[in-house]
PDB file of N, CA and C in Angstrom:
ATOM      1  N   UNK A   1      97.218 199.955 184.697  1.00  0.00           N
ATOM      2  CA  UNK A   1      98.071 200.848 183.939  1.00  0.00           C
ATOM      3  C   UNK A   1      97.310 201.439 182.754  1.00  0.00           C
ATOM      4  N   UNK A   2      96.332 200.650 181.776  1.00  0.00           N
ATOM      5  CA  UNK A   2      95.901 201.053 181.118  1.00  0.00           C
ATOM      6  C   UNK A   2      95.224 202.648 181.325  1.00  0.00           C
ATOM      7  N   UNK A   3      93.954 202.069 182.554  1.00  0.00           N
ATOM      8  CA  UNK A   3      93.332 203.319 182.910  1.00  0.00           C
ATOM      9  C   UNK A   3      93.920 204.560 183.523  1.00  0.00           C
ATOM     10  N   UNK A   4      95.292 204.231 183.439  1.00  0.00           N
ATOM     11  CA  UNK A   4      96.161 205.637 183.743  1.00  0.00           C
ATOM     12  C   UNK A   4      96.463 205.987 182.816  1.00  0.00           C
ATOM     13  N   UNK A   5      96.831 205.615 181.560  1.00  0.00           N
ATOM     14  CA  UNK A   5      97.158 205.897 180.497  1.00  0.00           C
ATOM     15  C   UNK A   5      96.473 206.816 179.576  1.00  0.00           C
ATOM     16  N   UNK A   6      95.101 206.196 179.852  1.00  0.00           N
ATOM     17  CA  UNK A   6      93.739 206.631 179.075  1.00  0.00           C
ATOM     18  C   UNK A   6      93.698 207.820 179.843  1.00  0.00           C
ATOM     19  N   UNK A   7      93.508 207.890 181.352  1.00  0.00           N
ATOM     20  CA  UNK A   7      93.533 209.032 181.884  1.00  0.00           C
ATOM     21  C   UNK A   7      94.923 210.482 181.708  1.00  0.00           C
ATOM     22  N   UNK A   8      96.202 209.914 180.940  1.00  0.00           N
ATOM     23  CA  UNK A   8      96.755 210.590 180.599  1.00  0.00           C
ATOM     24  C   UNK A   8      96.761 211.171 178.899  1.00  0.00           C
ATOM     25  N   UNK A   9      95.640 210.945 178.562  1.00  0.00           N
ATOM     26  CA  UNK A   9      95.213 211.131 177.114  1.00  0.00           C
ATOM     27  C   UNK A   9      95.811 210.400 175.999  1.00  0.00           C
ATOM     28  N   UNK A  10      95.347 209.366 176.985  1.00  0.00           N
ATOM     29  CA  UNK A  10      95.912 208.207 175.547  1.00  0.00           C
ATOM     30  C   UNK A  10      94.695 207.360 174.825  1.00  0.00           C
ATOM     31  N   UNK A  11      94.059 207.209 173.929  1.00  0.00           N
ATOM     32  CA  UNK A  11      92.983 206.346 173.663  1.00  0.00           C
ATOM     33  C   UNK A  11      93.547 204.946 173.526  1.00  0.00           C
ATOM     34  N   UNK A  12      92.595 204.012 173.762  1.00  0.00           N
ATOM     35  CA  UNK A  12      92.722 202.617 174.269  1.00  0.00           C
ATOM     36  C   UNK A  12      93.425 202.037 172.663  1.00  0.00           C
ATOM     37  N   UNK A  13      93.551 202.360 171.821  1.00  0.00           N
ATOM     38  CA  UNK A  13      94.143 201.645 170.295  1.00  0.00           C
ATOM     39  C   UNK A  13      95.771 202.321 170.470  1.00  0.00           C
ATOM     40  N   UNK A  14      95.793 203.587 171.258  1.00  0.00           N
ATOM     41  CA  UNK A  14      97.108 204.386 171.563  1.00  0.00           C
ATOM     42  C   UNK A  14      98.008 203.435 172.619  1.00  0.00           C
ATOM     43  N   UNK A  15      97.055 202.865 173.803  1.00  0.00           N
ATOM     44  CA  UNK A  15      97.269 202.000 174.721  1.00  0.00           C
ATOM     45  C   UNK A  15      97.818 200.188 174.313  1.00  0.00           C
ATOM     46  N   UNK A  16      96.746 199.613 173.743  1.00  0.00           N
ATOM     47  CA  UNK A  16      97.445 198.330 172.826  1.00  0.00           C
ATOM     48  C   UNK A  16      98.202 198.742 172.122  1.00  0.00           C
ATOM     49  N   UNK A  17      98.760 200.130 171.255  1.00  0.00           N
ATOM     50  CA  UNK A  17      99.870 199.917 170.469  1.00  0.00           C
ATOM     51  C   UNK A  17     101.018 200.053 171.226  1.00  0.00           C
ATOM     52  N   UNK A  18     101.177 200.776 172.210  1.00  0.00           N
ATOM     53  CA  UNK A  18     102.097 201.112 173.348  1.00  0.00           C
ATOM     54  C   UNK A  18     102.704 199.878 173.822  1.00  0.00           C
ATOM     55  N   UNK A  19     101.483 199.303 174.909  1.00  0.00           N
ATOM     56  CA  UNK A  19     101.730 198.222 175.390  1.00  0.00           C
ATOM     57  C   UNK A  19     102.370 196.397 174.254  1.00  0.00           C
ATOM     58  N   UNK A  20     101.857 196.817 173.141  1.00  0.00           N
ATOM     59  CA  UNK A  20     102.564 195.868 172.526  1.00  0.00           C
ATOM     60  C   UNK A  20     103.947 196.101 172.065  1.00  0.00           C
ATOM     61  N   UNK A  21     104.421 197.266 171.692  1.00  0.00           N
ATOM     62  CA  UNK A  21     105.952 197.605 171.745  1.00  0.00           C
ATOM     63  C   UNK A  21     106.712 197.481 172.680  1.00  0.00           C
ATOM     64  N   UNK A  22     106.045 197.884 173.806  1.00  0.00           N
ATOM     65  CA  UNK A  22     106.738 197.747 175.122  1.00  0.00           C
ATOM     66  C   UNK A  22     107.242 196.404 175.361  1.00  0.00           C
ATOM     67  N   UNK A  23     105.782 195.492 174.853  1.00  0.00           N
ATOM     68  CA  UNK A  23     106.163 194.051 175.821  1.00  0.00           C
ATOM     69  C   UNK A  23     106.938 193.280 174.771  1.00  0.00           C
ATOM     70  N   UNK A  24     106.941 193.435 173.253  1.00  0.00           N
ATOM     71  CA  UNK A  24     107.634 192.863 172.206  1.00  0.00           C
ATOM     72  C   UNK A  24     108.921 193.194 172.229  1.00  0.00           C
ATOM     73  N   UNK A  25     109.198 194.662 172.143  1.00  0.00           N
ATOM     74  CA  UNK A  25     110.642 195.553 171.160  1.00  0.00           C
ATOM     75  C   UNK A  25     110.042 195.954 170.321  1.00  0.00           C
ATOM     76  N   UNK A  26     111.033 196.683 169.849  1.00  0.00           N
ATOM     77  CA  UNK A  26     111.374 196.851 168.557  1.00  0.00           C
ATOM     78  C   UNK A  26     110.343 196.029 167.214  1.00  0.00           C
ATOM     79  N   UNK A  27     109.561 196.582 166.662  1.00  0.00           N
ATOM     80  CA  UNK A  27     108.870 196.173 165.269  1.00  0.00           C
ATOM     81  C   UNK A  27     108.158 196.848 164.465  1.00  0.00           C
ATOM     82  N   UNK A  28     108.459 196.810 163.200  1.00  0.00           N
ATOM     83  CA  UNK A  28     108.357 196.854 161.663  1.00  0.00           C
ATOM     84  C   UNK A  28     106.693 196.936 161.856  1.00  0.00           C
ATOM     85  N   UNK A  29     106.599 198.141 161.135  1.00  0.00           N
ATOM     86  CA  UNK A  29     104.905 197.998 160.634  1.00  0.00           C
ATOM     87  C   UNK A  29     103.904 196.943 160.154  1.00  0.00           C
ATOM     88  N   UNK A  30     104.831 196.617 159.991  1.00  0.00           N
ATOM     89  CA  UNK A  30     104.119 195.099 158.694  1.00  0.00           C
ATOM     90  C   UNK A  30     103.984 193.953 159.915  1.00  0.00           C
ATOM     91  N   UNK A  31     104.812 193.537 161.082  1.00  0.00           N
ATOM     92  CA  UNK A  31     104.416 192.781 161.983  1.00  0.00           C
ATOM     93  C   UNK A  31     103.314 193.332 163.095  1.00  0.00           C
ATOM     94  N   UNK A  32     103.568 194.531 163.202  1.00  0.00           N
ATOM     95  CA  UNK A  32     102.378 195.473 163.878  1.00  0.00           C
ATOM     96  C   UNK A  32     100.986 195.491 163.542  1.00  0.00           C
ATOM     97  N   UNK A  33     100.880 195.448 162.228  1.00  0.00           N
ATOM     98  CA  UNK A  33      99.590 195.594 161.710  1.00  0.00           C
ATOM     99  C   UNK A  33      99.021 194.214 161.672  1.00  0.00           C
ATOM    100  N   UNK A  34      99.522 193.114 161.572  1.00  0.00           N
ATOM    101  CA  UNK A  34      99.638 191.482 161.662  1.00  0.00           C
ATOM    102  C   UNK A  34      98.855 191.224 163.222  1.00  0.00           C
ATOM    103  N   UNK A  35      99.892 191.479 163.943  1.00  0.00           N
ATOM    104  CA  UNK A  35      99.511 191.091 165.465  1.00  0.00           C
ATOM    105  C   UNK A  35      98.238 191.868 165.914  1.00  0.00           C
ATOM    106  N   UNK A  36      98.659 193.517 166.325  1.00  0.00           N
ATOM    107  CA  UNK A  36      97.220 194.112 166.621  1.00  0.00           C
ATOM    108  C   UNK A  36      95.650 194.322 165.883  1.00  0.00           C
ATOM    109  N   UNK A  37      96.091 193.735 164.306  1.00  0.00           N
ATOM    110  CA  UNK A  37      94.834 193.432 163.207  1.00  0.00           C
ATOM    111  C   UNK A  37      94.403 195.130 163.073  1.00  0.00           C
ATOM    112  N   UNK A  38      95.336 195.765 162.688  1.00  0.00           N
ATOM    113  CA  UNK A  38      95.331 197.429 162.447  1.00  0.00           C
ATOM    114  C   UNK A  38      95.245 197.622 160.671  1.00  0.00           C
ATOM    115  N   UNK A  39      94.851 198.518 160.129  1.00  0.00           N
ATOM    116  CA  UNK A  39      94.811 199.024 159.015  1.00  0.00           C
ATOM    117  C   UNK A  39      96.398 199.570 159.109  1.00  0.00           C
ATOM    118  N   UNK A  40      97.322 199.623 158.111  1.00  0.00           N
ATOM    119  CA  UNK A  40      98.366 199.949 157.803  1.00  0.00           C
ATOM    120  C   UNK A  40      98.436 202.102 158.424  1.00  0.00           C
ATOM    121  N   UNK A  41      97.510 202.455 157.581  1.00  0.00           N
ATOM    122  CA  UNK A  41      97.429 203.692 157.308  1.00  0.00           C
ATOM    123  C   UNK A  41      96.744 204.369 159.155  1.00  0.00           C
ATOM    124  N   UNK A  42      96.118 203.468 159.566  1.00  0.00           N
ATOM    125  CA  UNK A  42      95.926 204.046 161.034  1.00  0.00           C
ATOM    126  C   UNK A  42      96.462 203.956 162.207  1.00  0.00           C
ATOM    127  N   UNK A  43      97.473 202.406 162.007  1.00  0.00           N
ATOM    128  CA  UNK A  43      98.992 202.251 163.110  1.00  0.00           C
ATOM    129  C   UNK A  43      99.158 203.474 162.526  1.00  0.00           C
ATOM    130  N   UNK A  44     100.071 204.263 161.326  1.00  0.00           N
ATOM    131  CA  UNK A  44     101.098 204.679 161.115  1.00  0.00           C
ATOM    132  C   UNK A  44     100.795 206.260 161.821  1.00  0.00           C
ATOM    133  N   UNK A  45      99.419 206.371 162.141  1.00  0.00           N
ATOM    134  CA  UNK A  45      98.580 207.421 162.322  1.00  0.00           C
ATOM    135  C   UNK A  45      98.856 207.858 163.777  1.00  0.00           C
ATOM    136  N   UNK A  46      98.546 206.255 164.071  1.00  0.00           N
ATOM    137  CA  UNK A  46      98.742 206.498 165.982  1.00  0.00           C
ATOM    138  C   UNK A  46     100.233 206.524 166.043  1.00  0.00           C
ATOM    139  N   UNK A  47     101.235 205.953 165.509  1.00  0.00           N
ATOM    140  CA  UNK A  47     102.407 205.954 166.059  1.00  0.00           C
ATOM    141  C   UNK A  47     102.961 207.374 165.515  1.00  0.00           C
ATOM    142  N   UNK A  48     102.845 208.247 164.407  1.00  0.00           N
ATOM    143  CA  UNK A  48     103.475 209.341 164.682  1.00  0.00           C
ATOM    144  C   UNK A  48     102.499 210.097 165.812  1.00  0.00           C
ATOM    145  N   UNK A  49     101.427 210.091 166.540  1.00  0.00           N
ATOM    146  CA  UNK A  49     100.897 210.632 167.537  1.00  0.00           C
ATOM    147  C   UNK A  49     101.829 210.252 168.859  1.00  0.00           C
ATOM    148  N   UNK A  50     101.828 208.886 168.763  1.00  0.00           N
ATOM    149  CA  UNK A  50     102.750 208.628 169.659  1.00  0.00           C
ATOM    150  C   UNK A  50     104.077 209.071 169.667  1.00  0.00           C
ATOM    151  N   UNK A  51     104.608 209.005 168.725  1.00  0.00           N
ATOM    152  CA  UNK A  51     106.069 209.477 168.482  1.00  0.00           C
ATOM    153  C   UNK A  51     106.461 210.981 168.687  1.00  0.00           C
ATOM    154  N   UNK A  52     105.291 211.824 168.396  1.00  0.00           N
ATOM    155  CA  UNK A  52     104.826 213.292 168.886  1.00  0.00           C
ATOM    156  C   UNK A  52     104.914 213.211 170.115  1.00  0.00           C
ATOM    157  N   UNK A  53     104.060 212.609 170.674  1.00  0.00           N
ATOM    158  CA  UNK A  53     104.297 212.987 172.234  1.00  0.00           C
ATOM    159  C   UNK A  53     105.889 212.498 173.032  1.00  0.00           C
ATOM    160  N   UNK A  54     106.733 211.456 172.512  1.00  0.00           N
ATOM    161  CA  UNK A  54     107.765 211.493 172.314  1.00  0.00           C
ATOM    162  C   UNK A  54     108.036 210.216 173.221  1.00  0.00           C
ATOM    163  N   UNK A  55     107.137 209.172 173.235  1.00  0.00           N
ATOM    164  CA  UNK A  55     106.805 207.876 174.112  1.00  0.00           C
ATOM    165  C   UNK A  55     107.279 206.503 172.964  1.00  0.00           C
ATOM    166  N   UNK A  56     107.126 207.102 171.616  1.00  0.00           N
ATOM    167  CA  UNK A  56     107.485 205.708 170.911  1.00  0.00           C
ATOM    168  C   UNK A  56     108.805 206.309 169.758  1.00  0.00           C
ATOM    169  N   UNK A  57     109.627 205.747 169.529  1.00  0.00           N
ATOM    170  CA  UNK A  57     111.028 206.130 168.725  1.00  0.00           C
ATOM    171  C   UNK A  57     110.862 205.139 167.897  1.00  0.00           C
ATOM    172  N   UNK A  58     111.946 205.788 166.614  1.00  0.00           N
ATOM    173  CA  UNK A  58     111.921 204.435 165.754  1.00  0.00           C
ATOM    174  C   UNK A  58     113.772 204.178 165.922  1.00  0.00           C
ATOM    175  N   UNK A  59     114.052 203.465 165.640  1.00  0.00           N
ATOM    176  CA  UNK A  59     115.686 202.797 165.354  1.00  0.00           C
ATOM    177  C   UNK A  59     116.144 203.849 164.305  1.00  0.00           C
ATOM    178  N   UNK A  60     117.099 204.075 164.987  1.00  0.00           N
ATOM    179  CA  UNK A  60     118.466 204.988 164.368  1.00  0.00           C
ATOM    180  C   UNK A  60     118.735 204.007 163.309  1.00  0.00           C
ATOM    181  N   UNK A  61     119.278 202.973 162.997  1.00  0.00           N
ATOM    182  CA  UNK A  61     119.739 201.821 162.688  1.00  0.00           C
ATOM    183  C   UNK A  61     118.404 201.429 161.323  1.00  0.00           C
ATOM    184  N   UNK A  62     117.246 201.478 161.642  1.00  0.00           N
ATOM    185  CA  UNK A  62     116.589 201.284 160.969  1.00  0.00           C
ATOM    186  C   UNK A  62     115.476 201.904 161.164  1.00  0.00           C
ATOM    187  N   UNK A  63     114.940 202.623 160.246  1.00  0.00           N
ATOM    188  CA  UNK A  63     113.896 204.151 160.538  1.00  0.00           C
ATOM    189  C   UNK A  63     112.606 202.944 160.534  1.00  0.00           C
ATOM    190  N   UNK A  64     112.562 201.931 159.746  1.00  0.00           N
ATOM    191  CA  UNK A  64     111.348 201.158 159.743  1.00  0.00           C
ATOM    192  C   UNK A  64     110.703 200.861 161.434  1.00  0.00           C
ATOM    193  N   UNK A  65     111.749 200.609 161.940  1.00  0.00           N
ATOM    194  CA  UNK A  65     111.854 200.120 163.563  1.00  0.00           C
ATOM    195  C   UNK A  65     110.896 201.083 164.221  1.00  0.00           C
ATOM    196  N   UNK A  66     110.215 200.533 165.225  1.00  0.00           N
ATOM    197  CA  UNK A  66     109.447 201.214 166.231  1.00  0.00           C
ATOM    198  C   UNK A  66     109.762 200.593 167.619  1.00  0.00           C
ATOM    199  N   UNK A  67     109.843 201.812 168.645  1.00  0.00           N
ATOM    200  CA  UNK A  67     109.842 200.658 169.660  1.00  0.00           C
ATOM    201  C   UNK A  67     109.411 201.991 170.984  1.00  0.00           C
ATOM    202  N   UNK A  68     109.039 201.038 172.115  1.00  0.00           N
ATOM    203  CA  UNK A  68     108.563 202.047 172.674  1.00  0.00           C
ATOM    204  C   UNK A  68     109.222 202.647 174.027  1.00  0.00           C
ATOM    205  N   UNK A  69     109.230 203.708 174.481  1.00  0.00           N
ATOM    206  CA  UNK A  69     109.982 204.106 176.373  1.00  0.00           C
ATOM    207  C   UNK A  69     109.323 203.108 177.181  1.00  0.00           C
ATOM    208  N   UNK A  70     110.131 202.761 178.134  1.00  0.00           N
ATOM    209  CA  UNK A  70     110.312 202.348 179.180  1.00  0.00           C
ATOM    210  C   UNK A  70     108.716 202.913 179.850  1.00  0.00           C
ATOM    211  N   UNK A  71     107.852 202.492 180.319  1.00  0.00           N
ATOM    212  CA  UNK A  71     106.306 203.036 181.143  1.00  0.00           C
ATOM    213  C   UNK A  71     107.112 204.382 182.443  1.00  0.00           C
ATOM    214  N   UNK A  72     107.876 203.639 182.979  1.00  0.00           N
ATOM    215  CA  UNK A  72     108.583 204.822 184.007  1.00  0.00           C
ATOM    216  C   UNK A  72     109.095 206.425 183.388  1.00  0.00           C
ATOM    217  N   UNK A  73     109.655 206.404 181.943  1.00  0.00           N
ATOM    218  CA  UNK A  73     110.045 207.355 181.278  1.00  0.00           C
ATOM    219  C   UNK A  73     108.930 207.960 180.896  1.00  0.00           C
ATOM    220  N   UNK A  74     107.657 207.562 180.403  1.00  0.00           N
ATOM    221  CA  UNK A  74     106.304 208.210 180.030  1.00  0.00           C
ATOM    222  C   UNK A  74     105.863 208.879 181.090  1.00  0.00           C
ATOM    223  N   UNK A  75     105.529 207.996 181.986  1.00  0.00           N
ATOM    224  CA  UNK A  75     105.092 208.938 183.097  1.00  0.00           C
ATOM    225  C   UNK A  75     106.024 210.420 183.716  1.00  0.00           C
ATOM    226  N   UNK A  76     107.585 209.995 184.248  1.00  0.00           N
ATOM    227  CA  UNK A  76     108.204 210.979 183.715  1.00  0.00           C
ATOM    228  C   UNK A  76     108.063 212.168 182.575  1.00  0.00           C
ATOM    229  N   UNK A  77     107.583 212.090 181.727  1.00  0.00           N
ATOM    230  CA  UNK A  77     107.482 212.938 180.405  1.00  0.00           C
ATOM    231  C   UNK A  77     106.267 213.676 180.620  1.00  0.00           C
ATOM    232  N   UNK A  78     104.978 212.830 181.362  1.00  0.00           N
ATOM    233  CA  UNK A  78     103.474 213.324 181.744  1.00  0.00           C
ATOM    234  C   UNK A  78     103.769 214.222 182.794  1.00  0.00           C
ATOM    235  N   UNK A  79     105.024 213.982 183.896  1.00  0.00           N
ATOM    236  CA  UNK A  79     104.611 214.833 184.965  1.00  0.00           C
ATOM    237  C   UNK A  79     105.496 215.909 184.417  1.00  0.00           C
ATOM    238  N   UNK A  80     106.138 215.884 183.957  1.00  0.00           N
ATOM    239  CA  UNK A  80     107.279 216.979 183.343  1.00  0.00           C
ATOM    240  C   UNK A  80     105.906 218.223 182.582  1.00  0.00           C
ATOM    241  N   UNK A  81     105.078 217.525 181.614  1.00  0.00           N
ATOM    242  CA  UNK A  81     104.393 218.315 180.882  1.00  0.00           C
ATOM    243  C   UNK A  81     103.377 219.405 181.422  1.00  0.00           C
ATOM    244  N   UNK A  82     103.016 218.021 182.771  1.00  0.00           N
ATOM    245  CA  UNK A  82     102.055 218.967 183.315  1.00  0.00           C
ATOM    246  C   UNK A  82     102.612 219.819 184.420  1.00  0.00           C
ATOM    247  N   UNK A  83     103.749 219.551 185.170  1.00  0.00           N
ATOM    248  CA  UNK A  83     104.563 220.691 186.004  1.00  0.00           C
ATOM    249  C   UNK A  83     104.640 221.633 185.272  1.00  0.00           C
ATOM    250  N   UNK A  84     104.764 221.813 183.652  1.00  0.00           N
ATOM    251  CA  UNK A  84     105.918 223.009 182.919  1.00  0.00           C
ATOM    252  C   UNK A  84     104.465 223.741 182.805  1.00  0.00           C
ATOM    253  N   UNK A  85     103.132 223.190 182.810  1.00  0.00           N
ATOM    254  CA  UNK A  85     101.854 224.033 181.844  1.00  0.00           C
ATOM    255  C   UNK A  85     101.480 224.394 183.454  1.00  0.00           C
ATOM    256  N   UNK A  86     101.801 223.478 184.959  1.00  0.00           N
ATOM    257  CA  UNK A  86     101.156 224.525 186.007  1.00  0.00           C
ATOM    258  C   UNK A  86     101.963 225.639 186.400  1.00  0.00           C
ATOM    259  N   UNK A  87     103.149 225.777 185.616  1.00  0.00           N
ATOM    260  CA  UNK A  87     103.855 226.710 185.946  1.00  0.00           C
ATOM    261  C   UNK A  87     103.480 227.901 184.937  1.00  0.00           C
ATOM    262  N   UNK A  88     103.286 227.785 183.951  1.00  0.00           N
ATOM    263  CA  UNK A  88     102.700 228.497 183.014  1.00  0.00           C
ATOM    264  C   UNK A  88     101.489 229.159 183.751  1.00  0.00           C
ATOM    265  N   UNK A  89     100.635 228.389 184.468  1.00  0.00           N
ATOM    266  CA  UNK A  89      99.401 229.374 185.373  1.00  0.00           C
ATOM    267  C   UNK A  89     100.015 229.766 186.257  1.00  0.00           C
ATOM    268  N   UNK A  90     100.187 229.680 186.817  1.00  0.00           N
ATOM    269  CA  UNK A  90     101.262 230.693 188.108  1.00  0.00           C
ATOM    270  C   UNK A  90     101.168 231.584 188.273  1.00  0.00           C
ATOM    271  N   UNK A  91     102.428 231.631 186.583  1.00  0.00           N
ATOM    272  CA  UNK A  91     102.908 233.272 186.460  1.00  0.00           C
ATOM    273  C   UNK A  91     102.168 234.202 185.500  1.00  0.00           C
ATOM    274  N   UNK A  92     101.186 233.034 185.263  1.00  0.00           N
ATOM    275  CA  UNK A  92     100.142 234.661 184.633  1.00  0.00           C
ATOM    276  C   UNK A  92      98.764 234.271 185.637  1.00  0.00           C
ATOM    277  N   UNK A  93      98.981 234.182 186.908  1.00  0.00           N
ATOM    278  CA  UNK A  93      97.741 233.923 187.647  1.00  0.00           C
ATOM    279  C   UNK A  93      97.936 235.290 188.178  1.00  0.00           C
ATOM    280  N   UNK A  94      98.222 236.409 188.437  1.00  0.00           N
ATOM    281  CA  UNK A  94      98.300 237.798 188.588  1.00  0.00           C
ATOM    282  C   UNK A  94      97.225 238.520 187.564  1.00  0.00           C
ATOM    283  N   UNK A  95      97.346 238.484 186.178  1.00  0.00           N
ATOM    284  CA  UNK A  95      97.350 239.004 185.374  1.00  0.00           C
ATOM    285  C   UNK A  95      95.830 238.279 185.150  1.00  0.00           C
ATOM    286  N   UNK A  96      95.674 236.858 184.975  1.00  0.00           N
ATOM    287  CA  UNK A  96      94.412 236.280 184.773  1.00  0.00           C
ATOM    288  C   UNK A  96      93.242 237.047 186.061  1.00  0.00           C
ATOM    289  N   UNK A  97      93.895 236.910 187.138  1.00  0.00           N
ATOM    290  CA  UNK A  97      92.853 237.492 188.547  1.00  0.00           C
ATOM    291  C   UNK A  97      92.593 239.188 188.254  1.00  0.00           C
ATOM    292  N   UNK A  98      93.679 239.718 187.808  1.00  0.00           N
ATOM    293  CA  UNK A  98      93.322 241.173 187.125  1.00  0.00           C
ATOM    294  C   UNK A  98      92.115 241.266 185.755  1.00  0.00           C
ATOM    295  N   UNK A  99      92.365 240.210 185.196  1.00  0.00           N
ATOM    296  CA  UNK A  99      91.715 240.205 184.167  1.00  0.00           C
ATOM    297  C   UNK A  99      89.681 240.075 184.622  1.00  0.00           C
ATOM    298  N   UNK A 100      90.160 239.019 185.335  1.00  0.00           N
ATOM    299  CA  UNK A 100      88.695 238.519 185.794  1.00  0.00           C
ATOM    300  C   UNK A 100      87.870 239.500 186.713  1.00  0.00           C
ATOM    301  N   UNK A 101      88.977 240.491 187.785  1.00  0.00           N
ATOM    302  CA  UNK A 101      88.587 241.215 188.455  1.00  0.00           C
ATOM    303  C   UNK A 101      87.591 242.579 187.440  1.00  0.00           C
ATOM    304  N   UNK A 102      88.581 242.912 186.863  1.00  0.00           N
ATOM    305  CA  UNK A 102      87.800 244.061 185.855  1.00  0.00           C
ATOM    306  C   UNK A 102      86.590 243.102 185.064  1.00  0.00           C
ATOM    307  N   UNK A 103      86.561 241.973 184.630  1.00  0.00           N
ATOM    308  CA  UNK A 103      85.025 241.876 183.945  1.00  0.00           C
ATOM    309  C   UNK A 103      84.234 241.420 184.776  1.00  0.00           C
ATOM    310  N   UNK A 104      84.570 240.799 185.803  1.00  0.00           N
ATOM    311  CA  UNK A 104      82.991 240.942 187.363  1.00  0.00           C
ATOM    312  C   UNK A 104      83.562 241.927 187.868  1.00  0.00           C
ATOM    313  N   UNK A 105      83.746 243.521 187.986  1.00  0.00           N
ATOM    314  CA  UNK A 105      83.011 244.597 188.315  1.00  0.00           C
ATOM    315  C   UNK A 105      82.523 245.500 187.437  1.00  0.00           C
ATOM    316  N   UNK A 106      82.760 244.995 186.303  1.00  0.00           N
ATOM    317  CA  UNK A 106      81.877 245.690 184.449  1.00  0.00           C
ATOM    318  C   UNK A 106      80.678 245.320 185.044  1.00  0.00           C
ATOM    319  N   UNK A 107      80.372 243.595 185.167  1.00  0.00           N
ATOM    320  CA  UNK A 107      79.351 243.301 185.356  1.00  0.00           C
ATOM    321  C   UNK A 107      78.472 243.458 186.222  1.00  0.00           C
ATOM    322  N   UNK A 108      79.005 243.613 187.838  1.00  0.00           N
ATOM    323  CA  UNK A 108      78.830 244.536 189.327  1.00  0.00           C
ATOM    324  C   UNK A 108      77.899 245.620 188.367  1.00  0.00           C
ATOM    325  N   UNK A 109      78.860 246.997 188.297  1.00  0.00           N
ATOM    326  CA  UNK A 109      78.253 247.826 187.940  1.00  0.00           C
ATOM    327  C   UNK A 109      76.911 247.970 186.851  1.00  0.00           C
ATOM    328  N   UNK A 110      76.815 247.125 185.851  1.00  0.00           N
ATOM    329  CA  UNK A 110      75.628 247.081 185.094  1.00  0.00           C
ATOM    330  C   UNK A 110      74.360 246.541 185.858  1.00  0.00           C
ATOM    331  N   UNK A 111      74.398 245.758 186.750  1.00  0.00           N
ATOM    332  CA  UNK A 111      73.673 245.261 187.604  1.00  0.00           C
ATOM    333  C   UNK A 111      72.992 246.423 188.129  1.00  0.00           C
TER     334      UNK A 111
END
């Protein structure tokens, strides 16, 4: 799982922080930085990265709280991202092949 992870652009400190929310719950910075032996200021670094990509939440209940999705919901979220960006080439794959067509026959012709 890891090396899927990593392969979904996660770095391996992104990966132990993941995987330790996952397998714990729910926890407070201050036990986070304890267990994984993290600098305060560089958990807090990776988890709003994480929390950006939208894989780790904190508690409604308590904003201190971190905790992380379900591994099935991430991946979900990865294939979602990358379906929505191959759809994005698609529909300008017309326009890109027009594009490319006119600068290799600029270049044709200078030849």
């Amino acid at each position: 799982m890891e090396k899927t992870l990593i392969k979904l652009g996660f770095t391996e400190i992104d990966v132990d922080v993941y995987f330790y929310l996952n397998q714990e719950g729910p926890r407070k910075i201050n036990e986070m930085t304890e267990a994984l032996k993290l600098y305060r200021k560089k958990l807090f670094r990776i988890l709003k990265k994480l929390q950006s990509k939208g894989i780790i939440e904190t508690s409604q209940e308590n904003p201190d709280s971190f905790s992380a999705l379900p591994f099935e919901k991430v991946l979900d979220l990865f294939i979602k991202a990358n379906l929505d960006q191959a759809k994005r080439v698609m529909k300008s794959k017309e326009e890109l092949l027009s594009t490319w067509r006119s600068i290799t026959e600029k270049d044709d012709a200078k030849s």
